[in-house]
Each structure stands twice: as structure tokens, then as C-alpha cells.
N, C-alpha and C. Protein backbone atom coordinates (compact mmCIF):
# COMPACT_ATOMS: atom_id res chain seq x y z
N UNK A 1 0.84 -1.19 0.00
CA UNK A 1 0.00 0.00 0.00
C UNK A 1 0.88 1.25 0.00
N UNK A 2 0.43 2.10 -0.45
CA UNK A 2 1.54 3.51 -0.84
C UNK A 2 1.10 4.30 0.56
N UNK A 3 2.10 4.80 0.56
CA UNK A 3 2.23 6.18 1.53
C UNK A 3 1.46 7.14 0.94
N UNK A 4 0.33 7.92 1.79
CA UNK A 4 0.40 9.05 1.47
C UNK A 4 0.64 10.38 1.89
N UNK A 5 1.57 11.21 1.33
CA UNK A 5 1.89 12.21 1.53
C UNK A 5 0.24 13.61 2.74
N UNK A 6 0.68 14.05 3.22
CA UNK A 6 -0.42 14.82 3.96
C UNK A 6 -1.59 15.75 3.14
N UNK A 7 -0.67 16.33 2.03
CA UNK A 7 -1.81 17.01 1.67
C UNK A 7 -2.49 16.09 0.62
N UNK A 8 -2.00 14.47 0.02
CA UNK A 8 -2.74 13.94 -0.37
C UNK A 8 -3.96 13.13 0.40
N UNK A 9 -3.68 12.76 1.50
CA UNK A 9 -4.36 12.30 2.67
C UNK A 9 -5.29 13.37 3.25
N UNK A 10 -5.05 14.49 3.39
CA UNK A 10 -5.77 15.61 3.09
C UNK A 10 -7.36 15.82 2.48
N UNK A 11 -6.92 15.56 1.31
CA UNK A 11 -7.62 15.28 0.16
C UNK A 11 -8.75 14.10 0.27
N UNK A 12 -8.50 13.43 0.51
CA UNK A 12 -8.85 11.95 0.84
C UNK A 12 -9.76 11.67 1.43
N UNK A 13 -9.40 12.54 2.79
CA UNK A 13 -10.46 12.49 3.91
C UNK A 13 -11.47 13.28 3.71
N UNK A 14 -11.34 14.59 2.95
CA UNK A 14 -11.87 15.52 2.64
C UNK A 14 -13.27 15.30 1.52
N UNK A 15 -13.18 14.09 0.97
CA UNK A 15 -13.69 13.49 -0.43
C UNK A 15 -14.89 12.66 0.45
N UNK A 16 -14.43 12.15 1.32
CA UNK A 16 -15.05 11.21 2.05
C UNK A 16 -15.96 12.40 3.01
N UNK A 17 -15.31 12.99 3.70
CA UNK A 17 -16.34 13.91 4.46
C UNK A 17 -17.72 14.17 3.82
N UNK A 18 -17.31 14.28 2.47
CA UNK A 18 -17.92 15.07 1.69
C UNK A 18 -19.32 14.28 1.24
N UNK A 19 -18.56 12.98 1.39
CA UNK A 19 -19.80 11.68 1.01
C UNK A 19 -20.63 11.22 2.25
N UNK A 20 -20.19 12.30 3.17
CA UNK A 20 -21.19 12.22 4.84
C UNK A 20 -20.22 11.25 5.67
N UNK A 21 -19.15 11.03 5.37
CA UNK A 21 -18.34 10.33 6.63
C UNK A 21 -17.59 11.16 7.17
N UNK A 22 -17.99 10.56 8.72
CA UNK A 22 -17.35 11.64 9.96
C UNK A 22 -16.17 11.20 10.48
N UNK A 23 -15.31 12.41 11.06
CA UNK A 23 -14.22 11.83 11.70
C UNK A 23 -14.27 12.10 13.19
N UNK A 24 -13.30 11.43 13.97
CA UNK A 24 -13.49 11.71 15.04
C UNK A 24 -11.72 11.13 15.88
N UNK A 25 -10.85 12.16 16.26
CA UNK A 25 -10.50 11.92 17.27
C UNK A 25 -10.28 11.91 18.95
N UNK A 26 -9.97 10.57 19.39
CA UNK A 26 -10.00 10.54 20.69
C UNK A 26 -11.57 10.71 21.14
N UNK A 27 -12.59 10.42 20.15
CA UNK A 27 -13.97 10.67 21.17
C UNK A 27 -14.61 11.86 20.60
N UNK A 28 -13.65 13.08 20.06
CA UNK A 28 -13.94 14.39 19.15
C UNK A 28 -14.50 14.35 17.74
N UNK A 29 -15.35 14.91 17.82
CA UNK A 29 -15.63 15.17 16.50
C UNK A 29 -14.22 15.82 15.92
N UNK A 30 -13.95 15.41 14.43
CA UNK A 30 -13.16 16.59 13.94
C UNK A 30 -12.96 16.76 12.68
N UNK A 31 -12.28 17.89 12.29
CA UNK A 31 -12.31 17.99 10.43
C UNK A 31 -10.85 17.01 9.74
N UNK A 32 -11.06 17.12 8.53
CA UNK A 32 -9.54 16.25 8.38
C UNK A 32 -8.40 17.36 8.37
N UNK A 33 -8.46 18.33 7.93
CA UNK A 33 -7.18 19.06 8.23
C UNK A 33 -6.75 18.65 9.51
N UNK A 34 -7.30 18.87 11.10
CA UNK A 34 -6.58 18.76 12.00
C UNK A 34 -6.52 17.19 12.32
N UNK A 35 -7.19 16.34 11.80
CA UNK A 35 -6.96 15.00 12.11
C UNK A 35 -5.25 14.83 11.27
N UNK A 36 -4.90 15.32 9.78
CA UNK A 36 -3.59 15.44 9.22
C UNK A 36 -2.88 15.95 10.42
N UNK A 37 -2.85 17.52 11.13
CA UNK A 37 -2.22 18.06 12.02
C UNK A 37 -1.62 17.47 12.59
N UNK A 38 -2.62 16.46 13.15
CA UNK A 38 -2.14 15.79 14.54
C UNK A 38 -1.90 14.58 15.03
N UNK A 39 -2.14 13.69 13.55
CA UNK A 39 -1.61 12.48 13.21
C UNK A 39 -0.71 12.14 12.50
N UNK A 40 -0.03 13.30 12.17
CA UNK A 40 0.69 13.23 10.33
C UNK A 40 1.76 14.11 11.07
N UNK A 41 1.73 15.68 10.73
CA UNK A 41 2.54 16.43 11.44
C UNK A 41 3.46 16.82 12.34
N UNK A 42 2.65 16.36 13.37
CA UNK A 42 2.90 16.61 15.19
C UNK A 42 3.12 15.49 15.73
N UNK A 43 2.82 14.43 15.10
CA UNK A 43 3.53 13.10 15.52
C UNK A 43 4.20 12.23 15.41
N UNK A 44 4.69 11.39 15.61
CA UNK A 44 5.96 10.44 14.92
C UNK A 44 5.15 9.16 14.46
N UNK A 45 4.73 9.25 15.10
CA UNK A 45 3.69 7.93 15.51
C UNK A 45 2.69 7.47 13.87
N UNK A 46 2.47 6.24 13.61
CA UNK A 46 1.30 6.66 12.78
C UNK A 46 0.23 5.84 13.40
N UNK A 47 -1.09 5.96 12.90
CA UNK A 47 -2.37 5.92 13.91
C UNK A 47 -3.31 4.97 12.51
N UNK A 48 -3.68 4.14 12.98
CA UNK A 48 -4.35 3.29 12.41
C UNK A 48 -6.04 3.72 12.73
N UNK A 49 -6.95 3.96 12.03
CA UNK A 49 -7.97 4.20 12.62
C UNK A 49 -8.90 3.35 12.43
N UNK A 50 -10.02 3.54 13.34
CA UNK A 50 -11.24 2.54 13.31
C UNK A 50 -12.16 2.65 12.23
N UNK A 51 -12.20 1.67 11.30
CA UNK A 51 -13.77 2.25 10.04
C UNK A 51 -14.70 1.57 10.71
N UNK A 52 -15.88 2.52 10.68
CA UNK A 52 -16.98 1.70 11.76
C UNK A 52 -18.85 2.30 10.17
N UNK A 53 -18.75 1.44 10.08
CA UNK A 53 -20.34 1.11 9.17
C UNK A 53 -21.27 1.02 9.43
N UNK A 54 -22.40 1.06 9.01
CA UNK A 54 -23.87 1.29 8.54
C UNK A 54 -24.38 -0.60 8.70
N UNK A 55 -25.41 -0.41 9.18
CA UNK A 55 -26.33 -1.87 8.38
C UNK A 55 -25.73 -2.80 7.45
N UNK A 56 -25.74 -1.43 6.03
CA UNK A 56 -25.05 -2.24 4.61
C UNK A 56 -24.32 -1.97 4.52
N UNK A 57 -23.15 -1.97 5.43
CA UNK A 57 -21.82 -2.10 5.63
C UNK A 57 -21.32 -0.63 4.40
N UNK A 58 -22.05 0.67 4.50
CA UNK A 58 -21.46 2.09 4.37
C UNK A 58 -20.49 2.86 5.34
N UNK A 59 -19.50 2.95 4.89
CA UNK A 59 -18.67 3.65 5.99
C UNK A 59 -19.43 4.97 6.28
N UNK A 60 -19.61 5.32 7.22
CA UNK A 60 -20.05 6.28 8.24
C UNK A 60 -19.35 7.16 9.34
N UNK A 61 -17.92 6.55 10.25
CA UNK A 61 -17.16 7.42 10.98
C UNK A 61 -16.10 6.58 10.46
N UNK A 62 -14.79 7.55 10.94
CA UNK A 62 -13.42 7.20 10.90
C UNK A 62 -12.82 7.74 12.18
N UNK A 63 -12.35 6.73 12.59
CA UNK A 63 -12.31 7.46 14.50
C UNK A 63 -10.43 7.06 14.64
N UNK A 64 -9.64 8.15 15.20
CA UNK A 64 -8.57 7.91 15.61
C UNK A 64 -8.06 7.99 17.40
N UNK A 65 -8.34 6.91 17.92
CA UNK A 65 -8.20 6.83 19.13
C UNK A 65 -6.83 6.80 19.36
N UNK A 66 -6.64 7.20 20.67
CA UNK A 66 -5.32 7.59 21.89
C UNK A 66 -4.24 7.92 20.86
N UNK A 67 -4.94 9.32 20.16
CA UNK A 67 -3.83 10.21 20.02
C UNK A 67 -3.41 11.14 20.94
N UNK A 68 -1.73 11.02 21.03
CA UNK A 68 -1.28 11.99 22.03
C UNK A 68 -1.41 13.43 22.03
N UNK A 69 -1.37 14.51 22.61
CA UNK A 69 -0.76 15.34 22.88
C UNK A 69 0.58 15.67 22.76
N UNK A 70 1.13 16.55 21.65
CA UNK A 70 1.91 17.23 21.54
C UNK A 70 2.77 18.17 22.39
């Protein structure tokens, strides 16, 4: 699987928002710019997140749990 760069990941999440999927870290609602910020940026770390679906299996949230603090 390829890397993606932030502002392509950016993008990405942004496409998806757009198709009504939410993000959420740590429990927060949030937009994807700062989900990039603070998973991508500000951390070393990379963060695997939860895809969590619908009935007919539609993605619906994208949740990034026990991200740190910077």
C-alpha cells in the first residue's frame, strides 16, 4: 500500500467527508485538516484508525483513538 503524503491524505479524507463520513478523534468530532495536524505532522507515531459502518456495511465514521498530545 503507498504512503500518502499529507496534503494527499488531506484530500482523501476531505472526499469522504464530503460523502457524509465523519471523523473523530479521541472521542472528538473533527475535520480532516486537524486530524492530518495531529496524526501526520505533530507526531511520529502513525495511527491506524477505526472504520466503523452502517447496516449495509457504508462507511459512516473514521475514528482515531489515543492520540497523544503534543
Amino acid at each position: 500500500m503507498e504512503t500518502l503524503k499529507p496534503e494527499r491524505w488531506e484530500r482523501l479524507l476531505a472526499e469522504m467527508e464530503k460523502d457524509g463520513v465523519s471523523f473523530y478523534i479521541n472521542g472528538k468530532r473533527s475535520r480532516p485538516r486537524e486530524i492530518i495536524h495531529k496524526c501526520c505532522v505533530c507526531e511520529k507515531a502513525v495511527y491506524m484508525p477505526d472504520f466503523v459502518t452502517d447496516e449495509a456495511g457504508k462507511l459512516q465514521e473514521v475514528r482515531y483513538d489515543e492520540v497523544k498530545r503534543w
